[in-house]
Protein backbone atom coordinates (compact mmCIF):
# COMPACT_ATOMS: atom_id res chain seq x y z
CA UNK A 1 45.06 66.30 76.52
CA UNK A 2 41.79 65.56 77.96
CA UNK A 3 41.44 63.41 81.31
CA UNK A 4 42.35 59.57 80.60
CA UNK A 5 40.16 56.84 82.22
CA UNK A 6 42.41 54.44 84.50
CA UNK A 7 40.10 53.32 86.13
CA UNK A 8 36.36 53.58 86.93
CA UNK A 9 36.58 56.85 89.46
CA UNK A 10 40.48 56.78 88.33
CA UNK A 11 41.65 59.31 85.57
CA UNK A 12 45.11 60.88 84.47
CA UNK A 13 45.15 64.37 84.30
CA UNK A 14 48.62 65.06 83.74
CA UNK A 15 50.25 67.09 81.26
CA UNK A 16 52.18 65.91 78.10
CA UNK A 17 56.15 68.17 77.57
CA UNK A 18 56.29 67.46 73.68
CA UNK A 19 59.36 69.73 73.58
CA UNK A 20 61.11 70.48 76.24
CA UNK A 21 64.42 69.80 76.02
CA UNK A 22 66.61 70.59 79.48
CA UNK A 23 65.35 69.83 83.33
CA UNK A 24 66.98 71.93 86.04
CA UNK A 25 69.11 73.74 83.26
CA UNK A 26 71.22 70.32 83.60
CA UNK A 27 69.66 67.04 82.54
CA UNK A 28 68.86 66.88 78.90
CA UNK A 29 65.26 65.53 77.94
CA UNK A 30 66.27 64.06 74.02
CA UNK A 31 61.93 62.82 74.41
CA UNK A 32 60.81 65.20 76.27
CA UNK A 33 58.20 64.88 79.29
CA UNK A 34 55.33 64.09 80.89
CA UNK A 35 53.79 65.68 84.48
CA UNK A 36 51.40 63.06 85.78
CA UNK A 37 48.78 63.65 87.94
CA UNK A 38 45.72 61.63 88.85
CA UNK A 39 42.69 61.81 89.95
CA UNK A 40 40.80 59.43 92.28
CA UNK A 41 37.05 59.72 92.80
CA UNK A 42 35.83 57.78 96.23
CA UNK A 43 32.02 57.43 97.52
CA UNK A 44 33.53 60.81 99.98
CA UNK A 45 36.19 61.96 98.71
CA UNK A 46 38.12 63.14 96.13
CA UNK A 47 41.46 62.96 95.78
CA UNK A 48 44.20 64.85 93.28
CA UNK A 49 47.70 62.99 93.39
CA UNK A 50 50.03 65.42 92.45
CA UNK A 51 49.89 68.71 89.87
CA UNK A 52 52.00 69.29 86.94
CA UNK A 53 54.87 72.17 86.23
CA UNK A 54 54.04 75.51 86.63
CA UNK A 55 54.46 76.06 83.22
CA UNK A 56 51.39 73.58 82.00
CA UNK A 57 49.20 74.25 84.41
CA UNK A 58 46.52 75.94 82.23
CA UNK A 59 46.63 72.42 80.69
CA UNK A 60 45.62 70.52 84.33
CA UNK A 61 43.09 73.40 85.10
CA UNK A 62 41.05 72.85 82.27
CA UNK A 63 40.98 69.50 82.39
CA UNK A 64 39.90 70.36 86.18
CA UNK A 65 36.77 72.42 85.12
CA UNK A 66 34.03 69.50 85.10
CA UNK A 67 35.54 68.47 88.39
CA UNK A 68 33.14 69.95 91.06
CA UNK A 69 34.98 68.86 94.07
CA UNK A 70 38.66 68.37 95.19
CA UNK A 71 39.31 67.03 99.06
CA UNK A 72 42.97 66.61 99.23
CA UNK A 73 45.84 67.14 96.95
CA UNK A 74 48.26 64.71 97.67
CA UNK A 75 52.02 66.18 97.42
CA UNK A 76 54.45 63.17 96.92
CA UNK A 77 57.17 65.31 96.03
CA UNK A 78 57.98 68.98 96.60
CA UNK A 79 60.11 69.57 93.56
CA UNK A 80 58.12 72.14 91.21
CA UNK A 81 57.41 69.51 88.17
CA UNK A 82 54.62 68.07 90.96
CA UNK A 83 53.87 70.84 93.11
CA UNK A 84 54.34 73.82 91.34
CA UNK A 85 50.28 73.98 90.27
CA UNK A 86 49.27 73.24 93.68
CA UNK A 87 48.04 76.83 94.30
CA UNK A 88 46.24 77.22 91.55
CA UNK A 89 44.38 74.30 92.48
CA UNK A 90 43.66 75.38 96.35
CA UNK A 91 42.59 78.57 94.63
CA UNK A 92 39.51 76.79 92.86
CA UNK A 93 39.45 74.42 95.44
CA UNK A 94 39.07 76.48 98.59
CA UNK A 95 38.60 73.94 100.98
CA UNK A 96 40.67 71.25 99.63
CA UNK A 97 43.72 70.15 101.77
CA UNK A 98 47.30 69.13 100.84
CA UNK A 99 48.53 65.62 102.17
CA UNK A 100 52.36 65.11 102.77
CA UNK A 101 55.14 64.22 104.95
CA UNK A 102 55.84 66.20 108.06
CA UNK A 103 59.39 67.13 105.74
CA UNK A 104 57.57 67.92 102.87
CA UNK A 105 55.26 70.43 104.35
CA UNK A 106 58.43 71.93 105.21
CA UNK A 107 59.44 71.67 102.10
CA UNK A 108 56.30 72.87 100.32
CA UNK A 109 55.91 76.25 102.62
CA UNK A 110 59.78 77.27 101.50
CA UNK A 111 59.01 77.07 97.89
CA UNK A 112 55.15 77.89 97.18
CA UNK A 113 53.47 80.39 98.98
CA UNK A 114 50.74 77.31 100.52
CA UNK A 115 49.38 78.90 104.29
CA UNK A 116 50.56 75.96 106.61
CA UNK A 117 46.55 75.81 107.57
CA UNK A 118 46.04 73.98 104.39
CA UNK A 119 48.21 71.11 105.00
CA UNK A 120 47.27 67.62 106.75
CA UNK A 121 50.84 65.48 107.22
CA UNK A 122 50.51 62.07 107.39
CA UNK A 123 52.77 59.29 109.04
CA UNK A 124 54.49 55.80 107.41
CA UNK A 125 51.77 53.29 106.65
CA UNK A 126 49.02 56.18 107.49
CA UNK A 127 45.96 55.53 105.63
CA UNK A 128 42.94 58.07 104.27
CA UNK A 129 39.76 56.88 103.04
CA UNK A 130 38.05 58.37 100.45
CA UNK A 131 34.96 56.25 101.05
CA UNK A 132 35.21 52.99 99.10
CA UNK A 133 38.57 53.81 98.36
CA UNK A 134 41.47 53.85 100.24
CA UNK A 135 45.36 55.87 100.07
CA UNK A 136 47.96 54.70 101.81
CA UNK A 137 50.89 56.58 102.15
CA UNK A 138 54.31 55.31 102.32
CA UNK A 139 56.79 56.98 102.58
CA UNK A 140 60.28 56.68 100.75
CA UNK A 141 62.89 59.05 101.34
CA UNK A 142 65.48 60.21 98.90
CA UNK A 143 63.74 59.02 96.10
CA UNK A 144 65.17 61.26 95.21
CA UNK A 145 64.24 64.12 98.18
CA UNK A 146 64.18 63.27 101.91
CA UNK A 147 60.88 64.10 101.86
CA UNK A 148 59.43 61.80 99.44
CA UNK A 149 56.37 59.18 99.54
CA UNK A 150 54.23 56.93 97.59
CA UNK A 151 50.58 56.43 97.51
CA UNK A 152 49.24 52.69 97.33
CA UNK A 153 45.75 51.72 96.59
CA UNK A 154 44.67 48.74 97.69
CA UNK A 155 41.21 48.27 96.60
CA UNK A 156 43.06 48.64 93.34
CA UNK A 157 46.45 47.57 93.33
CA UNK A 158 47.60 50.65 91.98
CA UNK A 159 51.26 52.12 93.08
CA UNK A 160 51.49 55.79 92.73
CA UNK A 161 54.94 56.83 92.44
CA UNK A 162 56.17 59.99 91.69
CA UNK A 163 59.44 60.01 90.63
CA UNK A 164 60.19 56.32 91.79
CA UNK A 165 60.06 54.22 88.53
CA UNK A 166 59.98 57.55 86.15
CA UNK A 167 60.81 58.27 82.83
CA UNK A 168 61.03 61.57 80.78
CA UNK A 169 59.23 60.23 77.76
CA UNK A 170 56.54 62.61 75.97
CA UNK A 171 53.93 60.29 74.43
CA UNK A 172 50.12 59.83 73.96
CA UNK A 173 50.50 55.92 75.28
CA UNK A 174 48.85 55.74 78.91
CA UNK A 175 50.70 52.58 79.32
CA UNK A 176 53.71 51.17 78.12
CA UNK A 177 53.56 49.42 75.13
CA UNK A 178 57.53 49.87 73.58
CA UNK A 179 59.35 48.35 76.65
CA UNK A 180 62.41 48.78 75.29
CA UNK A 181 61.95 52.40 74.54
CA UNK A 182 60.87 52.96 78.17
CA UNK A 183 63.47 50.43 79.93
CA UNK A 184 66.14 52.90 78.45
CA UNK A 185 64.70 56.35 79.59
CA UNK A 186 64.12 54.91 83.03
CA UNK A 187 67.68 53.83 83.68
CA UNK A 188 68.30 57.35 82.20
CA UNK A 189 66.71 58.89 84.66
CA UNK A 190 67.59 56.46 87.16
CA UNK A 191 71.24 57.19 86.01
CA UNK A 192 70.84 61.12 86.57
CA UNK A 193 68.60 61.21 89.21
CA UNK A 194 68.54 57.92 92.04
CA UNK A 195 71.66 56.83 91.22
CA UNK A 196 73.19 58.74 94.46
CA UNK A 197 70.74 56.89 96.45
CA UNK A 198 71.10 53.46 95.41
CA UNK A 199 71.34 52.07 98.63
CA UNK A 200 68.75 53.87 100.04
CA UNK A 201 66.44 53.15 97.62
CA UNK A 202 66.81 49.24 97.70
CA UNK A 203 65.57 49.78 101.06
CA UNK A 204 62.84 51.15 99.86
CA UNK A 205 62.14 48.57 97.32
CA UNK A 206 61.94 46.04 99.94
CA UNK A 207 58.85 48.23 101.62
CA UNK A 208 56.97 47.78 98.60
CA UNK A 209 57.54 44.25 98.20
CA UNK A 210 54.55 42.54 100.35
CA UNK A 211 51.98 44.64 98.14
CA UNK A 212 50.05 43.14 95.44
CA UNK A 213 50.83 45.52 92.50
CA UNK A 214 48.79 45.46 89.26
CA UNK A 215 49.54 48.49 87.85
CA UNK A 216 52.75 51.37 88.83
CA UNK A 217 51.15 55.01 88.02
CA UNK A 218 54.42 57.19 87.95
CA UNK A 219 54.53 61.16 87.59
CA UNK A 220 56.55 60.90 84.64
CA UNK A 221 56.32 58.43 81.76
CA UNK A 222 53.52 56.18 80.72
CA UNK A 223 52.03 53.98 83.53
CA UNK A 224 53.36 49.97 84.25
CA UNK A 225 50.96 47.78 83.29
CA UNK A 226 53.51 44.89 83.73
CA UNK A 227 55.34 46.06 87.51
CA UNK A 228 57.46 43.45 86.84
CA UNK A 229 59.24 44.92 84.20
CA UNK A 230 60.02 48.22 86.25
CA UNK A 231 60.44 46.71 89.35
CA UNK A 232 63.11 43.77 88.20
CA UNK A 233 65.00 46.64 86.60
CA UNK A 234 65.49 48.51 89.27
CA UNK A 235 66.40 45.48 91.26
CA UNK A 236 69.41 44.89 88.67
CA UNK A 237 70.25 48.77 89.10
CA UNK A 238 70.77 49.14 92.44
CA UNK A 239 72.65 45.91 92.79
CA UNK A 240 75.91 46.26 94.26
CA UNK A 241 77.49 43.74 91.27
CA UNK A 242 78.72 45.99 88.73
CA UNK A 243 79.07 44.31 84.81
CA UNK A 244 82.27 43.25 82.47
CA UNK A 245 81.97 47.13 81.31
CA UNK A 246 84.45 49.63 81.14
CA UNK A 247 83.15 53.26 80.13
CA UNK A 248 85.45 55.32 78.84
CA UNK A 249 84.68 58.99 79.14
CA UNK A 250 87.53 61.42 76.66
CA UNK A 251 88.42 64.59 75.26
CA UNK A 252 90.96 65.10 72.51
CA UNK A 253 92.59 68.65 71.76
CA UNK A 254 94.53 67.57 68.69
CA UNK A 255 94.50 64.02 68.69
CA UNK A 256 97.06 62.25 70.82
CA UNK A 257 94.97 61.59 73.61
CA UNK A 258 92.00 59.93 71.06
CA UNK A 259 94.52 57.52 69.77
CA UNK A 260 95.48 56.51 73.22
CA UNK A 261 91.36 56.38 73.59
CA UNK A 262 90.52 53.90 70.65
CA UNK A 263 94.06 51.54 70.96
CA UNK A 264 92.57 51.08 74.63
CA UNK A 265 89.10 50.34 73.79
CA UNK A 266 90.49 48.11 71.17
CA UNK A 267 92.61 46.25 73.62
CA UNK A 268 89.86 45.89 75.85
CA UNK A 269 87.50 44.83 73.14
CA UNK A 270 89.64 41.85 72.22
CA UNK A 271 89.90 40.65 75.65
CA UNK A 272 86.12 40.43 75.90
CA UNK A 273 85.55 43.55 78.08
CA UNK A 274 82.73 45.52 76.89
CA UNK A 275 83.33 49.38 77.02
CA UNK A 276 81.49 52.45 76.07
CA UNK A 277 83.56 55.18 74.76
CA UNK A 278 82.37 58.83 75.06
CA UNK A 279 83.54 61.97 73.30
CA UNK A 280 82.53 64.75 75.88
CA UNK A 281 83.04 67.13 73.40
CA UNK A 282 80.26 65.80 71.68
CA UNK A 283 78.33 63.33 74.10
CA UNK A 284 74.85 63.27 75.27
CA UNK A 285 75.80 63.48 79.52
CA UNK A 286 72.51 61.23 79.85
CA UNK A 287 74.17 58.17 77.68
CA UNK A 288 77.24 58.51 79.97
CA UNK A 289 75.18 58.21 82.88
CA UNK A 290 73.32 55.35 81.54
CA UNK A 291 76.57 53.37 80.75
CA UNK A 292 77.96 54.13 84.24
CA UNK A 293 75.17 52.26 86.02
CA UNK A 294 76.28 48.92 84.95
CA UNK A 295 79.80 49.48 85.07
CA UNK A 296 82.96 47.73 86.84
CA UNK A 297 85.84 50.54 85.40
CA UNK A 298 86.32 54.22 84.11
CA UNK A 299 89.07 55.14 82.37
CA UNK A 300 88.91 59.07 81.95
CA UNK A 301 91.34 60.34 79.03
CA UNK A 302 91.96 63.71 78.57
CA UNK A 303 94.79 66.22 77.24
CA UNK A 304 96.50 68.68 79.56
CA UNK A 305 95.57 72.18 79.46
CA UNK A 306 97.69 74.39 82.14
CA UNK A 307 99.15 71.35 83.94
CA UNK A 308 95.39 69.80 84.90
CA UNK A 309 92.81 67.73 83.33
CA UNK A 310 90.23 69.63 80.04
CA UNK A 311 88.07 71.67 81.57
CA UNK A 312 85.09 68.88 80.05
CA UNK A 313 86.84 66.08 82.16
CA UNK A 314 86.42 68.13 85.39
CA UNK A 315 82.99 68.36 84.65
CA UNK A 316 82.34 64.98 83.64
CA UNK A 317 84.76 63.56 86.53
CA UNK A 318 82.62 65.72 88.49
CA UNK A 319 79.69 64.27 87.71
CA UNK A 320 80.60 60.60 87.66
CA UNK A 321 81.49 61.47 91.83
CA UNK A 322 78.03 63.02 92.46
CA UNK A 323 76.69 60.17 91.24
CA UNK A 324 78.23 57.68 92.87
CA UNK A 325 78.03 54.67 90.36
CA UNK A 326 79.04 50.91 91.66
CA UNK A 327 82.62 51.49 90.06
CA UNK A 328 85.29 49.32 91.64
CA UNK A 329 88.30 50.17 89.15
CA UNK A 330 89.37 53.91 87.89
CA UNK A 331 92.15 55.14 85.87
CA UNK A 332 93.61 58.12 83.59
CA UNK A 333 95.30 58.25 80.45
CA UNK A 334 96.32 60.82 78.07
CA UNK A 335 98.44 63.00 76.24
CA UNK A 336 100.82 66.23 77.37
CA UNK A 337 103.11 68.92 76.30
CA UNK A 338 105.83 69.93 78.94
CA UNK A 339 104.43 69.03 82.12
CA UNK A 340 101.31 67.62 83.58
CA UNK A 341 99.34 66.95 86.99
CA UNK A 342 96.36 65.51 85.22
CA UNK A 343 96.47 62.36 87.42
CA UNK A 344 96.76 63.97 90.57
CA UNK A 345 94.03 66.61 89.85
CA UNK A 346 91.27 64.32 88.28
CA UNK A 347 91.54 61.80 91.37
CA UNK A 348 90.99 64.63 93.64
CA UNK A 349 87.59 65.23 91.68
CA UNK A 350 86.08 61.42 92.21
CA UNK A 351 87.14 61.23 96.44
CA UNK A 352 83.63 59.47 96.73
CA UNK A 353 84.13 56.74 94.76
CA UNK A 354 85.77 53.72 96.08
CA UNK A 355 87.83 52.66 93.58
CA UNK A 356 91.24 51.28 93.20
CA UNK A 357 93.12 53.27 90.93
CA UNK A 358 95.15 51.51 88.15
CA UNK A 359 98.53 52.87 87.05
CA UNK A 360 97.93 55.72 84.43
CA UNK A 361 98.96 55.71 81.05
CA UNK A 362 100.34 59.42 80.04
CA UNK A 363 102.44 60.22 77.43
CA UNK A 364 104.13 63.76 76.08
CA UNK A 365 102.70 64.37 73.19
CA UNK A 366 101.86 61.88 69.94
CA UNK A 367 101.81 58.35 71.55
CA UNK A 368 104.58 55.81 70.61
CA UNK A 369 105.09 52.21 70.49
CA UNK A 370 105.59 52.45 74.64
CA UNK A 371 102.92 54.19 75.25
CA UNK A 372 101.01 51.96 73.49
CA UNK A 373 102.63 48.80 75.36
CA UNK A 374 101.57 50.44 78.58
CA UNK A 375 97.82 50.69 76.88
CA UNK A 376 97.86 47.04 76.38
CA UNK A 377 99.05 46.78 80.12
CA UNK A 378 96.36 48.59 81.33
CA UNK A 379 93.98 46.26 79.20
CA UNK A 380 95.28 43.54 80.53
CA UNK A 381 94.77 44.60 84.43
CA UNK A 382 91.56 45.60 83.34
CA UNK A 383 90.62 42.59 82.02
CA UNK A 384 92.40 40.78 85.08
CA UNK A 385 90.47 42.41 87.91
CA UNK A 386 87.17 41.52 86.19
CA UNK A 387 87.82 38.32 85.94
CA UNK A 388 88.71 37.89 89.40
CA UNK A 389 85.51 38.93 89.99
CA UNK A 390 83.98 36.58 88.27
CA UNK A 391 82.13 39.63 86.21
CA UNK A 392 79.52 39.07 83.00
């Protein structure tokens, strides 16, 4: 890709991921990727917001050759995706400084080989002129490092973001024109990667709220030109009021355990509960994710293999506790041969979610007309507890 015009003395010089597929050998990437950087041209100064993955950076250097001058690189984000071109670009640009947080420099010196005489750290609120423009730097920890900031522009109104407000989506659209394509790889990657932080994060919402924001320039994902979209989204994320929504995360070895699976969602179906039903055998772990962030209940079934839960539910149950969704209700269900500890074992995987735990539903072997009582019980509770609070 060539540089994009943003605006006058403003240009995207990021790098487009058409096909990559995996992101820290975890987090599947169905679209792929985009590494945004950006470049901002002052009467002064010039300024380079972020690099691209170490991998593309041929791609940012060339579009870097009819640039004369760099001043300052500005590092929002020390994870390799944004930094990891940086000294390649203090190679051609031998007197060109990198701007961060006191943390990030840190950061930055562990895992690139940058001499600390290159860096300039910069405060909260700090601002750096470039001449007629100005960058202000705030700074917004845990989204999704400690070390983390934003750049706003006011002579512009432009937010640059980083990771806040991304979305792994590989496309040739600077802006966003499919909002419903974007709104569900941003909760995606919300799911997987702020999720952890919600509360954290609100906070730092509410430091970005007295700015006047045309546009939201992220590092991945095609740029906001309607913040309102992004920002009342996130809002709804990190709320503390979960949804009428039950996800329901299974495996079944030979079958018992996904009969108990669909009589459930059935049940809760017909009492007007909404529920997302996952086969981790199968599932994409981003559409789990996504599902969890609106969700009141999990209900994790799964067969018992020597005594404890499928190896696939410990992962998964691993995951959902990492993540930390707004989850007020949990239980287990399932199906076993001679003895099980399933229960036991898969609460001991979630101990930082805080949930009440609904009786379990397990039953040796194929499920009878009991077990299947006790599956419309659990409906029922289900059902009850949401509607005590007063959930839609």
């Amino acid at each position: 890709m060539k540089p994009r015009k943003v605006r006058e003395g403003i240009y995207w010089v990021g790098a487009v991921d058409w096909d990559r597929r995996l992101f820290d050998s975890l987090i599947p990437l169905p679209d792929g990727t985009s590494y945004n950087a950006y470049l901002i041209r002052g009467s002064d100064k010039v300024a380079l917001l972020d690099t691209v993955d170490p991998t593309m950076a041929d791609v940012l250097m060339t579009q870097l050759e009819s640039v004369p001058r760099v001043d300052y690189i500005v590092a929002h984000h020390a994870e390799q995706d944004h930094s990891g071109s940086i000294p390649q670009v203090l190679e051609k640009y031998e007197e060109a400084k990198v701007i961060t947080t006191a943390k990030g420099k840190g950061m930055l010196m562990d895992l690139l080989p940058i001499p600390e005489g290159r860096f300039i750290t910069v405060e909260d609120g700090e601002t750096l002129s470039l001449g007629e423009r100005t960058l202000e730097f705030i700074h917004t920890p845990w989204v999704h490092w400690p070390e983390t900031m934003v750049t706003y522009v006011p002579e512009e109104h432009i937010l640059f973001s980083c990771d806040f407000f991304g979305s792994h989506i590989a496309t040739t659209d600077l802006y966003v024109t499919e909002e419903w394509r974007v709104y569900e790889a941003a909760k995606r990657y919300y799911a997987e990667i702020m999720m952890p932080f919600r509360k954290i994060i609100r906070r730092n919402l509410e430091k970005i709220e007295g700015y006047s924001i045309d546009l939201i320039a992220p590092s991945h994902g095609p740029i906001y030109n309607r913040p309102a979209f992004i920002l009342d989204a996130y809002q709804d994320w990190v709320s503390e009021e979960p949804k009428n929504v039950v996800v329901v995360p299974y495996v079944s070895m030979h079958g018992s355990t996904q009969k108990m699976v669909e009589y459930l969602v059935s049940a809760l179906a017909g009492r007007g509960v909404a529920v997302h039903q996952f086969d981790l055998a199968v599932a994409d772990i981003g559409k789990l994710a996504i599902a969890l962030v609106d969700a009141a209940t999990v209900v994790i079934g799964t067969p018992t293999v020597h005594v404890g839960p499928h190896p696939l539910v410990v992962y998964a149950a691993h995951l959902v506790n990492i993540l930390r969704p707004k989850l007020r209700f949990a239980s287990v269900i399932g199906s076993y041969g001679w003895s099980t500890r399933a229960v036991e074992q898969t609460a001991g995987l979630i101990p930082d979610l805080k949930v009440e735990v609904l009786e379990p539903v397990l039953c040796r072997g194929v499920p009878r007309e009991a077990d299947f009582e006790a599956l419309d019980h659990l409906a029922a509770i289900i059902a009850e507890k949401h509607g005590q609070l007063s959930l839609i």
